[in-house]
Protein backbone atom coordinates (compact mmCIF):
# COMPACT_ATOMS: atom_id res chain seq x y z
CA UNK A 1 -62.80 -8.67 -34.92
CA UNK A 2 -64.86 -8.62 -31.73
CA UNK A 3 -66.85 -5.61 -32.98
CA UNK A 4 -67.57 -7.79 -35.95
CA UNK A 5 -68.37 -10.76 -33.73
CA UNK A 6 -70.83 -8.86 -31.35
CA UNK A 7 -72.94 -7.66 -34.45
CA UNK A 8 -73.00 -11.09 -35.78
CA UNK A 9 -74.40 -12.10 -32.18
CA UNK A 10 -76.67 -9.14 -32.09
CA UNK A 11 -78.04 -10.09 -35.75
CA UNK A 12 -78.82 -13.71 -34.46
CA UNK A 13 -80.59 -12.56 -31.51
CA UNK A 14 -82.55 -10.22 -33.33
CA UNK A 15 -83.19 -12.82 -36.45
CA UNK A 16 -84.70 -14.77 -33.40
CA UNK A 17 -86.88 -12.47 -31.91
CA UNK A 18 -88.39 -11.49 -35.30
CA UNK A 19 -90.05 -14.20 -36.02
CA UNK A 20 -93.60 -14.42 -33.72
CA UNK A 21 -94.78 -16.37 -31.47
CA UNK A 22 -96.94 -17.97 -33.94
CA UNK A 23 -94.28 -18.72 -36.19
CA UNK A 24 -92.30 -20.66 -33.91
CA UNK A 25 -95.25 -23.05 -32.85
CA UNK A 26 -95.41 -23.77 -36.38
CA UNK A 27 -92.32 -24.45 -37.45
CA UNK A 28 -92.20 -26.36 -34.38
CA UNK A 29 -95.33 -28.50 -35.32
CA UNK A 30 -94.10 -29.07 -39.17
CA UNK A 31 -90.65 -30.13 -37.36
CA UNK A 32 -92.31 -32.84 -35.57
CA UNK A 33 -94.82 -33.48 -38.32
CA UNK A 34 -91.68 -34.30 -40.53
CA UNK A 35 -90.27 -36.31 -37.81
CA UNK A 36 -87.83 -34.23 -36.39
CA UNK A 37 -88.20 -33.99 -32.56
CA UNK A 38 -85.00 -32.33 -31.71
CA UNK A 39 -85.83 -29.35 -34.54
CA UNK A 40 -89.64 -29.23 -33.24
CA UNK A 41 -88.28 -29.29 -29.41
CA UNK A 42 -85.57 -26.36 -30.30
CA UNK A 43 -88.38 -24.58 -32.00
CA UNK A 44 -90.55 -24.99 -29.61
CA UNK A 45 -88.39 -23.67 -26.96
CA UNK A 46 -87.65 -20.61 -28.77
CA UNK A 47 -91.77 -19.83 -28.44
CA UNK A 48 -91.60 -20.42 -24.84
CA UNK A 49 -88.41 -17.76 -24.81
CA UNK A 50 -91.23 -15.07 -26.04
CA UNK A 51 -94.13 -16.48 -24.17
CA UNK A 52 -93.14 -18.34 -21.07
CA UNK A 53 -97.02 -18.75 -20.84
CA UNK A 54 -97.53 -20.44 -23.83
CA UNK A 55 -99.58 -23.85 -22.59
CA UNK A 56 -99.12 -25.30 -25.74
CA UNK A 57 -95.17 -24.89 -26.16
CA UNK A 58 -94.30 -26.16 -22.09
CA UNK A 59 -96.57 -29.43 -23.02
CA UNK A 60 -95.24 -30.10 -26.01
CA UNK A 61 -92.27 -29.54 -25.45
CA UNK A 62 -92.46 -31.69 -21.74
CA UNK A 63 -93.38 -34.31 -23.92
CA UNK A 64 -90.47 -34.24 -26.69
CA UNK A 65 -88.43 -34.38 -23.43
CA UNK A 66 -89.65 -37.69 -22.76
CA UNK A 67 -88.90 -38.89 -26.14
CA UNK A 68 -85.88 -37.69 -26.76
CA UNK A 69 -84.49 -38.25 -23.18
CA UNK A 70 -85.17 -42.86 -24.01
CA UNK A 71 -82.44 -42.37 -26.67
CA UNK A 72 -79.83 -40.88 -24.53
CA UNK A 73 -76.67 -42.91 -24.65
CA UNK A 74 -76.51 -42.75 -20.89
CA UNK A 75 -78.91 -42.70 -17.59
CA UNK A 76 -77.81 -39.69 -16.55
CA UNK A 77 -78.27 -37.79 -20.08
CA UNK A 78 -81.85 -39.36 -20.05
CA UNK A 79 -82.35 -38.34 -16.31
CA UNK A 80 -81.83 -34.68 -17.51
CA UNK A 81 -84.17 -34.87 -20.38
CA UNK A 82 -86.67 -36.30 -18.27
CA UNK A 83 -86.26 -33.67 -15.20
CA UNK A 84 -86.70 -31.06 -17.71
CA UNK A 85 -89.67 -33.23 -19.42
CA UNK A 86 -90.93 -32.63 -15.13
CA UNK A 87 -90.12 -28.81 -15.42
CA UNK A 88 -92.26 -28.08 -18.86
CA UNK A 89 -95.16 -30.31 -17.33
CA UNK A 90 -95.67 -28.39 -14.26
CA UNK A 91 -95.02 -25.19 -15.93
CA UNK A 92 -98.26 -26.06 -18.08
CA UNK A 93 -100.26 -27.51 -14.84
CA UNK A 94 -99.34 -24.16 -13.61
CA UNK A 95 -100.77 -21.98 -16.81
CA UNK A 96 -104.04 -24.20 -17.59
CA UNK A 97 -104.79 -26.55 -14.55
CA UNK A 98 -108.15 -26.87 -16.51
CA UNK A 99 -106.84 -28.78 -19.08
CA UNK A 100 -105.56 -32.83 -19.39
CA UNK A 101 -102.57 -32.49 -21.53
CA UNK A 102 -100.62 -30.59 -18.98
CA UNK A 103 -101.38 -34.05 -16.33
CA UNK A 104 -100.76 -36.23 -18.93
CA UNK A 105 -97.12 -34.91 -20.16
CA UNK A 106 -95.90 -34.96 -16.64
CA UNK A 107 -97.34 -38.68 -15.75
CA UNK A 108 -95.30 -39.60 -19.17
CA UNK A 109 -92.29 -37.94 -18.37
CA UNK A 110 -92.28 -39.52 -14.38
CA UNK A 111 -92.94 -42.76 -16.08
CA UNK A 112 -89.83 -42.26 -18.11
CA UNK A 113 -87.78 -41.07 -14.87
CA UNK A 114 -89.64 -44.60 -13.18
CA UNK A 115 -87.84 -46.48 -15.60
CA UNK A 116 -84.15 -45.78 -15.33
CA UNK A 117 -84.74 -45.74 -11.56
CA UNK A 118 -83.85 -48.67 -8.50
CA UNK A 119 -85.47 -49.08 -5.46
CA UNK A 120 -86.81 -46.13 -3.03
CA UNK A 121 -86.64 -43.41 -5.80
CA UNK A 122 -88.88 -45.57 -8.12
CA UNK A 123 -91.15 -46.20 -5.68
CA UNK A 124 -91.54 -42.86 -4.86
CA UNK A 125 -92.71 -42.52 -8.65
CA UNK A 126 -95.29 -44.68 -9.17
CA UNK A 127 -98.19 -43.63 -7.31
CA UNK A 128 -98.02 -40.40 -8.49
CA UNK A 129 -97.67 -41.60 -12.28
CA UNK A 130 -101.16 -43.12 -12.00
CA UNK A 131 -102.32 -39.64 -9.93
CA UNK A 132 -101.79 -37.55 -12.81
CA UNK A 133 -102.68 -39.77 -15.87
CA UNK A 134 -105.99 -40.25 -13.83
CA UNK A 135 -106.53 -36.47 -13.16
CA UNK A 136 -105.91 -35.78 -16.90
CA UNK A 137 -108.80 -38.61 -18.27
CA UNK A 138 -110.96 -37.15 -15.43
CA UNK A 139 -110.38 -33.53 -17.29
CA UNK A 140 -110.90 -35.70 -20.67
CA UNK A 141 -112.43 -38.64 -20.65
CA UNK A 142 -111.35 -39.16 -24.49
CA UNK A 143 -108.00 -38.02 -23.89
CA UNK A 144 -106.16 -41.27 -25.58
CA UNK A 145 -102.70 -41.07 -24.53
CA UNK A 146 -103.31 -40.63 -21.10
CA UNK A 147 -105.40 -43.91 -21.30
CA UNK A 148 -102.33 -45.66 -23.15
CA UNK A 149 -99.80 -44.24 -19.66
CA UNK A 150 -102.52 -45.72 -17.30
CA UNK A 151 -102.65 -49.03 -19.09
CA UNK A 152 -98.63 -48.92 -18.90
CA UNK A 153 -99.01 -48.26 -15.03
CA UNK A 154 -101.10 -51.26 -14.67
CA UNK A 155 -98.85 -53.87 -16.82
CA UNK A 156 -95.78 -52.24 -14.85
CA UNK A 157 -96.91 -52.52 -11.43
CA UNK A 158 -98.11 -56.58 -12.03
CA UNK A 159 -94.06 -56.64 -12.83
CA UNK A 160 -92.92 -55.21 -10.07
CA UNK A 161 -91.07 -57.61 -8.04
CA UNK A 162 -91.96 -58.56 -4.27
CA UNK A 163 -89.25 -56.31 -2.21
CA UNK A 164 -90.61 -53.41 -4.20
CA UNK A 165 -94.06 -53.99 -3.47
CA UNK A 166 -92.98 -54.51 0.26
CA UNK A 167 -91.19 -50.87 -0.12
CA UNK A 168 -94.14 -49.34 -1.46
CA UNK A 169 -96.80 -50.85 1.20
CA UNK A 170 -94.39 -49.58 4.15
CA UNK A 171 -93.69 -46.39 2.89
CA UNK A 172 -97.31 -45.36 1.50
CA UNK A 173 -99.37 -47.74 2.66
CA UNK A 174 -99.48 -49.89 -0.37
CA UNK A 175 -100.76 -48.64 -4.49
CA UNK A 176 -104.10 -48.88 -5.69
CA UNK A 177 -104.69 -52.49 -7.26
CA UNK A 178 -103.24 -53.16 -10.41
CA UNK A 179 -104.38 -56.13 -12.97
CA UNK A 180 -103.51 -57.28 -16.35
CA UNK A 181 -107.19 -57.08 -16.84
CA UNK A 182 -107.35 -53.60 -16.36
CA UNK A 183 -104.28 -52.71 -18.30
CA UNK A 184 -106.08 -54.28 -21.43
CA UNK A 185 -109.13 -52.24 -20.77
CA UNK A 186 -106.79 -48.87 -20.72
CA UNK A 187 -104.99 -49.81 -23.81
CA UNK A 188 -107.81 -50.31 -25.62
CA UNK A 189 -109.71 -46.83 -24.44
CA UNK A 190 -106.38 -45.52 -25.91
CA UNK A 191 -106.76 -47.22 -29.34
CA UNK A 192 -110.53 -46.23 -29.12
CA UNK A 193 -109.65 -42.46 -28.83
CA UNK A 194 -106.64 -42.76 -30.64
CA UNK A 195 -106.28 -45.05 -33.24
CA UNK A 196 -102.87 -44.12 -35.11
CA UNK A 197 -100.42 -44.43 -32.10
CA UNK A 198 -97.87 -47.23 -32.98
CA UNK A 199 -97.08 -48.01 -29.10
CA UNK A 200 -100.30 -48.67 -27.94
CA UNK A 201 -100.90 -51.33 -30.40
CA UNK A 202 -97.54 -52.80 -29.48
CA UNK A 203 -98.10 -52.55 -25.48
CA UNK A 204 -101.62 -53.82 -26.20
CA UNK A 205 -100.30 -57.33 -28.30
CA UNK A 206 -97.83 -57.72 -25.39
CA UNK A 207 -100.63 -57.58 -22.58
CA UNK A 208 -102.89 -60.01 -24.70
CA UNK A 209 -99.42 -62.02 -24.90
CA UNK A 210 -99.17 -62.19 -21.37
CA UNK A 211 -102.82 -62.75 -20.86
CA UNK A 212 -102.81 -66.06 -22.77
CA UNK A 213 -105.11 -64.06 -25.84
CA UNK A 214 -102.28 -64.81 -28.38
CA UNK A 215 -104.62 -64.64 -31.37
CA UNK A 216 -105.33 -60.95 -30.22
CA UNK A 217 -101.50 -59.94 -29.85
CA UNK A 218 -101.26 -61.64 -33.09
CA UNK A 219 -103.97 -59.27 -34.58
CA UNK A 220 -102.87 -56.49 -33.54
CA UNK A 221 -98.90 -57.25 -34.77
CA UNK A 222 -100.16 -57.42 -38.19
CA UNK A 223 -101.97 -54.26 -38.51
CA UNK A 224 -99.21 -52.36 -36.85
CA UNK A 225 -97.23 -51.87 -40.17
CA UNK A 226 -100.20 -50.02 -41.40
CA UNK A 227 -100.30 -47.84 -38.55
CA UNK A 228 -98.98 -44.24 -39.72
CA UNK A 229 -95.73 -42.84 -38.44
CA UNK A 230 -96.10 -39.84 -35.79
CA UNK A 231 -93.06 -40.46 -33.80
CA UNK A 232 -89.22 -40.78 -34.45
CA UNK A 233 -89.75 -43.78 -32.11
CA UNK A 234 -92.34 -45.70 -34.90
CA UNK A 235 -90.10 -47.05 -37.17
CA UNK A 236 -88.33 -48.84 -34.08
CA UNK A 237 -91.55 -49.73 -32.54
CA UNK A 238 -92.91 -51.61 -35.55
CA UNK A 239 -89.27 -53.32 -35.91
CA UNK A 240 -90.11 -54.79 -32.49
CA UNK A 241 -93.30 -55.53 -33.28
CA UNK A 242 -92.58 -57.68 -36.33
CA UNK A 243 -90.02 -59.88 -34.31
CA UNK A 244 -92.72 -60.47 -31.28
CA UNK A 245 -94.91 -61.48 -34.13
CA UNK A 246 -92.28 -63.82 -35.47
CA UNK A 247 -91.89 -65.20 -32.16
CA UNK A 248 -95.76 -65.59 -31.69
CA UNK A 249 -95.63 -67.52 -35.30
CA UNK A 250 -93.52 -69.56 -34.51
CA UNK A 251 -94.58 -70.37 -30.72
């Protein structure tokens, strides 16, 4: 019986192994194509287990992290996905530090982190969100996402509250300034340079929202059913946005 249960082992290993590189990234990329982020992320992984230097694979798979870590049932299952979101992100800053996608997966996955933090550890997050989703649209100026995550920084920090901007001017000297203003600018580089991402038209109507431009938000709600599903998260994203538009209806 163990004989039988090493070669069973052995043929799994080996059935793993035999398929490329190549392979994996694609069955990875149909995976997530079809909507399936934990298959695409497992797949993904496996190419990393024959390349470790695969740029590609450690983004990709930094940035399934960070999706898959928000539906966690707990803070410290989500901690771990995002940590490891940290770990794939650095490992592809370390293979291509030429390229934006690397910067822009790890400023997603410490804004994820930011989130489900308290007091001196979130502070200690958000300058350097805003470091690395600028270094990455310095690499790319058209590089959409990474607009969308700097638009987020800027609607985030004009929420945080007044003991944790005291925290962050005494322990870095103050953040750059944030504005609503500016926040509407980034969102709408994102939808510029990438028009079929679900969230950015959803962060976008809730910036006009709380910039008084309530016939924009309103605009933008009603197109987002149209919007094509890329993410396990879009389905959830356009629920939300049909009930702000109900509330913006009826306002």
């Amino acid at each position: 019986m163990t004989r039988l249960l090493s070669i069973l082992l052995l043929a799994c290993t080996l059935s793993t192994f035999a398929q490329s590189e190549a392979e994996w990234i694609k069955k990875a990329d149909a995976a997530e194509a079809a909507l399936n982020e934990s298959g695409a992320f497992e797949a993904f992984k496996q190419a990393i287990r024959i390349n470790p230097n695969n740029f590609y694979a450690q983004w990709k798979s930094s940035e399934l992290c960070s999706r898959l870590g928000k539906r966690q049932p707990t803070k410290d299952q989500q901690q771990a996905f995002y940590n490891a979101g940290k770990t794939y992100a650095s490992n592809a800053i370390r293979i291509n530090p030429a390229a934006a996608d690397g910067y822009y997966a790890m400023a997603v996955a410490m804004g994820r982190l930011a989130l489900t933090q308290s007091g001196r550890e979130r502070i200690k997050s958000v300058k350097d969100i805003r470091s690395y989703a600028e270094k990455a649209i310095r690499i790319n100026p058209r590089h959409g996402r990474s607009w969308h995550v700097l638009g987020k920084w800027h609607y985030e920090v004009t929420n945080l509250g007044f003991f944790e901007k005291a925290g962050l001017k005494i322990i870095y000297g103050g953040l750059p300034p944030a504005s609503l203003q500016e926040s509407i600018q980034c969102y709408e580089k994102a939808k510029q340079f990438e028009p079929i991402f679900a969230l950015n038209y959803l962060e976008l109507a809730k910036a006009y929202r709380r910039n008084d431009q309530k016939d924009k938000a309103i605009e933008l709600l009603r197109k987002l059913p149209s919007i094509q599903n890329k993410t396990a998260d879009d389905a959830h994203i356009k629920s939300e946005g049909a009930k702000l538009l109900k509330e913006l209806l009826e306002d």
